[in-house]
C-alpha atoms as a PDB file:
ATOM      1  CA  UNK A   1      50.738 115.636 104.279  1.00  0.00           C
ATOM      2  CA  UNK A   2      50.080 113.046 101.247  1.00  0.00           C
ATOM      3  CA  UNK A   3      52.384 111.494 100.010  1.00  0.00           C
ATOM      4  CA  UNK A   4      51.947 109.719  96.468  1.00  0.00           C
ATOM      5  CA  UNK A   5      55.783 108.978  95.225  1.00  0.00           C
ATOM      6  CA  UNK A   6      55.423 105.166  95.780  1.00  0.00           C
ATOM      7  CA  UNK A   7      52.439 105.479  93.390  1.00  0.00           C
ATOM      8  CA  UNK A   8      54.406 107.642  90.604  1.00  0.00           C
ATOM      9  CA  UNK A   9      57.573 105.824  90.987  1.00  0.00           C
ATOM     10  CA  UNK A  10      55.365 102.504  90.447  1.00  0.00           C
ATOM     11  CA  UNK A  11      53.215 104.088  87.375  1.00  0.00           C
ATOM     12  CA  UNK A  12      56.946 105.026  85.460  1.00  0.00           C
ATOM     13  CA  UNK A  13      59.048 101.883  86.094  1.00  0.00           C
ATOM     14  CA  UNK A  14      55.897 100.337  84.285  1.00  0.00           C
ATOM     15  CA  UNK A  15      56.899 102.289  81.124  1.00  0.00           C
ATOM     16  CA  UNK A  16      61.027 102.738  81.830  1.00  0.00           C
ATOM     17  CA  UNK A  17      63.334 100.439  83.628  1.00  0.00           C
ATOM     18  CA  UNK A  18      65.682 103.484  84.585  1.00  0.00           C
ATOM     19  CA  UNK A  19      63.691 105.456  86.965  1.00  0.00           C
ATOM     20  CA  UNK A  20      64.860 107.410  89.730  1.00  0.00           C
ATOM     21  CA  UNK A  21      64.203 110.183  92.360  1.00  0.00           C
ATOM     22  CA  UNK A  22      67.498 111.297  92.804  1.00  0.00           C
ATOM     23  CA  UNK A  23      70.285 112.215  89.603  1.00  0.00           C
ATOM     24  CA  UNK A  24      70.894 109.193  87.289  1.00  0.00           C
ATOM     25  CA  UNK A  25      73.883 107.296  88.253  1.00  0.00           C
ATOM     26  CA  UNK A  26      73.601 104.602  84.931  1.00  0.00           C
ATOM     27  CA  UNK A  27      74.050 106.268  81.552  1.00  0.00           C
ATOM     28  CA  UNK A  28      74.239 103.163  80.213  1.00  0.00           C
ATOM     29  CA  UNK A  29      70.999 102.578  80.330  1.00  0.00           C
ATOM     30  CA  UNK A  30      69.119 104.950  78.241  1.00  0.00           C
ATOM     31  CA  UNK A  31      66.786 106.616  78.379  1.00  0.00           C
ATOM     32  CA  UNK A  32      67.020 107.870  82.146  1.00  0.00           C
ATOM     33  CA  UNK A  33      64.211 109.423  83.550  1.00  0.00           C
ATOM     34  CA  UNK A  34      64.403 111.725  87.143  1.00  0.00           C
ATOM     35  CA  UNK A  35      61.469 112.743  89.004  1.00  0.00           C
ATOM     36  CA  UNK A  36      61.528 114.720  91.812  1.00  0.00           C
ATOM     37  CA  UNK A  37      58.473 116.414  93.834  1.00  0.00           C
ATOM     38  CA  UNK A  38      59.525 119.867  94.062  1.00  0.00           C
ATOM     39  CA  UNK A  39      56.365 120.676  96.086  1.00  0.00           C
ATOM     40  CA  UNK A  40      53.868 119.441  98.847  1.00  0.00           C
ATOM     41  CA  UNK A  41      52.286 122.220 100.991  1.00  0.00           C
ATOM     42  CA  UNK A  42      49.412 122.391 102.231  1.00  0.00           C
ATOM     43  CA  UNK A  43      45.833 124.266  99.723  1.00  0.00           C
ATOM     44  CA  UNK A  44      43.143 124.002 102.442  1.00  0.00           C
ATOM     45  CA  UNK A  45      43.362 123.566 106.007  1.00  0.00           C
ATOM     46  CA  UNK A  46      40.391 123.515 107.914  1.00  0.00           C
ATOM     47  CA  UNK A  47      38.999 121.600 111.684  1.00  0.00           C
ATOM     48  CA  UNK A  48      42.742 122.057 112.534  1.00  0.00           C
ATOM     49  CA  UNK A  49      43.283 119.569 109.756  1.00  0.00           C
ATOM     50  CA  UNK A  50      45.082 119.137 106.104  1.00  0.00           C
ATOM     51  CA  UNK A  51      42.095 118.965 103.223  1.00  0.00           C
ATOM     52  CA  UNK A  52      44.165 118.853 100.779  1.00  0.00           C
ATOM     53  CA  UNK A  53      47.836 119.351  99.229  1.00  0.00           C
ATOM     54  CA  UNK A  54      49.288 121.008  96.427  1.00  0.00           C
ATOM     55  CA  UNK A  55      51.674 118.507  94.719  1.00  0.00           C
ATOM     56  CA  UNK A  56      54.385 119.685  91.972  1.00  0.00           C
ATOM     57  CA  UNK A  57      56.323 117.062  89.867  1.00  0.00           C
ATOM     58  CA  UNK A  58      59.813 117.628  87.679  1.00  0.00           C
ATOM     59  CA  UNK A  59      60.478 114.990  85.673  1.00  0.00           C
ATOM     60  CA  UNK A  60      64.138 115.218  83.777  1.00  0.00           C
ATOM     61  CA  UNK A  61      64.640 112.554  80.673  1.00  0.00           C
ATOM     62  CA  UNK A  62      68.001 112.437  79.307  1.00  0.00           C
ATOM     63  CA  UNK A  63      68.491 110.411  76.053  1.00  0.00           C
ATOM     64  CA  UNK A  64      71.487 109.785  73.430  1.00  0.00           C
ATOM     65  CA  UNK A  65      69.180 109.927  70.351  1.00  0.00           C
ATOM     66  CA  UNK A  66      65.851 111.254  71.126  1.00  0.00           C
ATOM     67  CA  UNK A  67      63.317 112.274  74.245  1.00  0.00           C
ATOM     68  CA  UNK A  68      60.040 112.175  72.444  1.00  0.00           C
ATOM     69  CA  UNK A  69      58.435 109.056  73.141  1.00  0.00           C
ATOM     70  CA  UNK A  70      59.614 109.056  76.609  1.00  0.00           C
ATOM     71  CA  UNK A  71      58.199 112.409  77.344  1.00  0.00           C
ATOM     72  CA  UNK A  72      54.871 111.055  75.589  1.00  0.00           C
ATOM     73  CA  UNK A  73      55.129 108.096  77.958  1.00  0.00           C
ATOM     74  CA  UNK A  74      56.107 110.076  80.853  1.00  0.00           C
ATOM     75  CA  UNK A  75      52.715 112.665  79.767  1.00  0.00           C
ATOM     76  CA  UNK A  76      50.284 109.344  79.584  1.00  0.00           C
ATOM     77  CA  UNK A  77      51.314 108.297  82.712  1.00  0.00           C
ATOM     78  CA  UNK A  78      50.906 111.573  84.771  1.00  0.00           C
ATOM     79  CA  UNK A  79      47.983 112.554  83.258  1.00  0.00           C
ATOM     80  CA  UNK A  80      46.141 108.554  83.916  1.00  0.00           C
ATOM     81  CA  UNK A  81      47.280 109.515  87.510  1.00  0.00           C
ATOM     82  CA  UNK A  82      45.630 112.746  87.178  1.00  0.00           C
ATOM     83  CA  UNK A  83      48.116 115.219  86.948  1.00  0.00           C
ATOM     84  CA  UNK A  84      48.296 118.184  84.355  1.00  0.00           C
ATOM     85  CA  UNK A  85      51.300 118.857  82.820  1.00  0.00           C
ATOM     86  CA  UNK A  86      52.213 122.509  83.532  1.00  0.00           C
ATOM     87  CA  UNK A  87      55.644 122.731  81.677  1.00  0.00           C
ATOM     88  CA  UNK A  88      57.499 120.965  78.432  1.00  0.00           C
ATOM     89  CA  UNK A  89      60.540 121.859  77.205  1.00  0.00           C
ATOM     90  CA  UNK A  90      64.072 120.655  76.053  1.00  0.00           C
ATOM     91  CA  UNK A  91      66.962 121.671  77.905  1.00  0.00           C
ATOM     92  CA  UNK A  92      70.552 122.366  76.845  1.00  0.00           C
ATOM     93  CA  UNK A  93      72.582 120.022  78.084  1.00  0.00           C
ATOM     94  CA  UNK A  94      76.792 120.397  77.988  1.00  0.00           C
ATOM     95  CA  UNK A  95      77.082 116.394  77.989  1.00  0.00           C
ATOM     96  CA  UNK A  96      75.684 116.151  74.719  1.00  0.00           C
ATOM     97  CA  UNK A  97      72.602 114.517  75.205  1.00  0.00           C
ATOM     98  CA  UNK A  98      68.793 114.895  74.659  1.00  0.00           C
ATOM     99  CA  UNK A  99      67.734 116.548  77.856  1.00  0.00           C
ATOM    100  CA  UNK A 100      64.038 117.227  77.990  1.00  0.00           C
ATOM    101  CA  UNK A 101      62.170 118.325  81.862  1.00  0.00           C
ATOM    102  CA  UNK A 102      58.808 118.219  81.992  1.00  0.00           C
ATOM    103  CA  UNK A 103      56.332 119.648  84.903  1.00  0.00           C
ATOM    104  CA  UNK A 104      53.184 118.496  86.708  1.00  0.00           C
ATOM    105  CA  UNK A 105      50.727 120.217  88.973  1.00  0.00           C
ATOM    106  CA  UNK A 106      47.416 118.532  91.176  1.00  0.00           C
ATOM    107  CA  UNK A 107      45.541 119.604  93.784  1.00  0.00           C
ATOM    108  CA  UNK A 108      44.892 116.519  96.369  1.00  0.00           C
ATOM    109  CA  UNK A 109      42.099 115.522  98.914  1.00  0.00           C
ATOM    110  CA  UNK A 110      43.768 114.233 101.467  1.00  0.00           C
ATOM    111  CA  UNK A 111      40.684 112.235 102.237  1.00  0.00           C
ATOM    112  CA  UNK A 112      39.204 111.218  99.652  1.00  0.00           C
ATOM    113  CA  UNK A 113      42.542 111.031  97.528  1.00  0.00           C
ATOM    114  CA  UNK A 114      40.769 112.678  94.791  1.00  0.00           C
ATOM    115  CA  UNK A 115      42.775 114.880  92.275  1.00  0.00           C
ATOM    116  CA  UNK A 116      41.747 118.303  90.675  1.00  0.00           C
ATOM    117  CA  UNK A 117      43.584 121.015  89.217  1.00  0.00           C
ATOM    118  CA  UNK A 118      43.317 125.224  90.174  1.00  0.00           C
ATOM    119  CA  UNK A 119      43.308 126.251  86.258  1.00  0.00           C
END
C-alpha cells in the first residue's frame, strides 16, 4: 500500500493555513479546507506483489463569503501532484456557509511512484 497523505497534506498547508484530514474544528479561521482519502486499493498485483494503487481524494472547503479561489488553489495543487480532478461541485450547507467538495482520482506505481490516470 502507498501512502502519499504526508505529501498532500504538505502541498495544501503551502496554499491554506487551515488544513485538515479530519472535520474542521476552527471556523474562525476561514477558509477551512478537509481532505480525506476515501480510497487506496490495490489496480495491479502481480509476483505476489502491489504494482500499483488506486488513490481517491475528497476535499471539502467551507467558506463565509466565497469557495472559488480556494477550490482553484486546491485544483493547482492536485493536479502539480498529478491528480485529475474527477468531481466539482457546491454543496448545500444548513450552517450557512459556502460549502464546495471537490474529487481526485490517480493511478500509482508503487515503485516507481509514478502517477497516471484510467480515463
Amino acid at each position: 500500500m502507498i501512502n502519499v497523505k504526508d505529501i498532500v497534506y504538505k502541498e495544501l498547508s503551502q496554499k491554506n493555513k487551515n488544513v485538515s484530514d479530519a472535520y474542521p474544528q476552527n471556523w474562525a479561521d476561514l477558509p477551512a479546507v478537509q481532505y480525506v482519502e476515501e480510497e487506496n486499493k490495490v489496480a495491479d498485483f502481480t509476483d505476489d506483489k502491489e504494482q500499483s494503487s488506486f488513490i481517491r481524494y475528497r476535499i471539502d472547503i467551507w467558506d463565509n463569503k466565497s469557495t472559488s479561489q480556494t477550490a482553484c488553489d486546491v485544483d493547482e495543487v492536485m493536479a502539480g501532484l498529478g491528480f485529475l480532478r474527477t468531481s466539482c461541485s457546491d454543496v448545500p450547507d444548513p450552517s450557512g456557509l459556502k460549502h464546495k467538495q471537490m474529487r481526485y482520482e490517480a493511478i500509482i506505481d508503487c515503485d516507481k511512484q509514478f502517477i497516471y490516470h484510467t480515463s
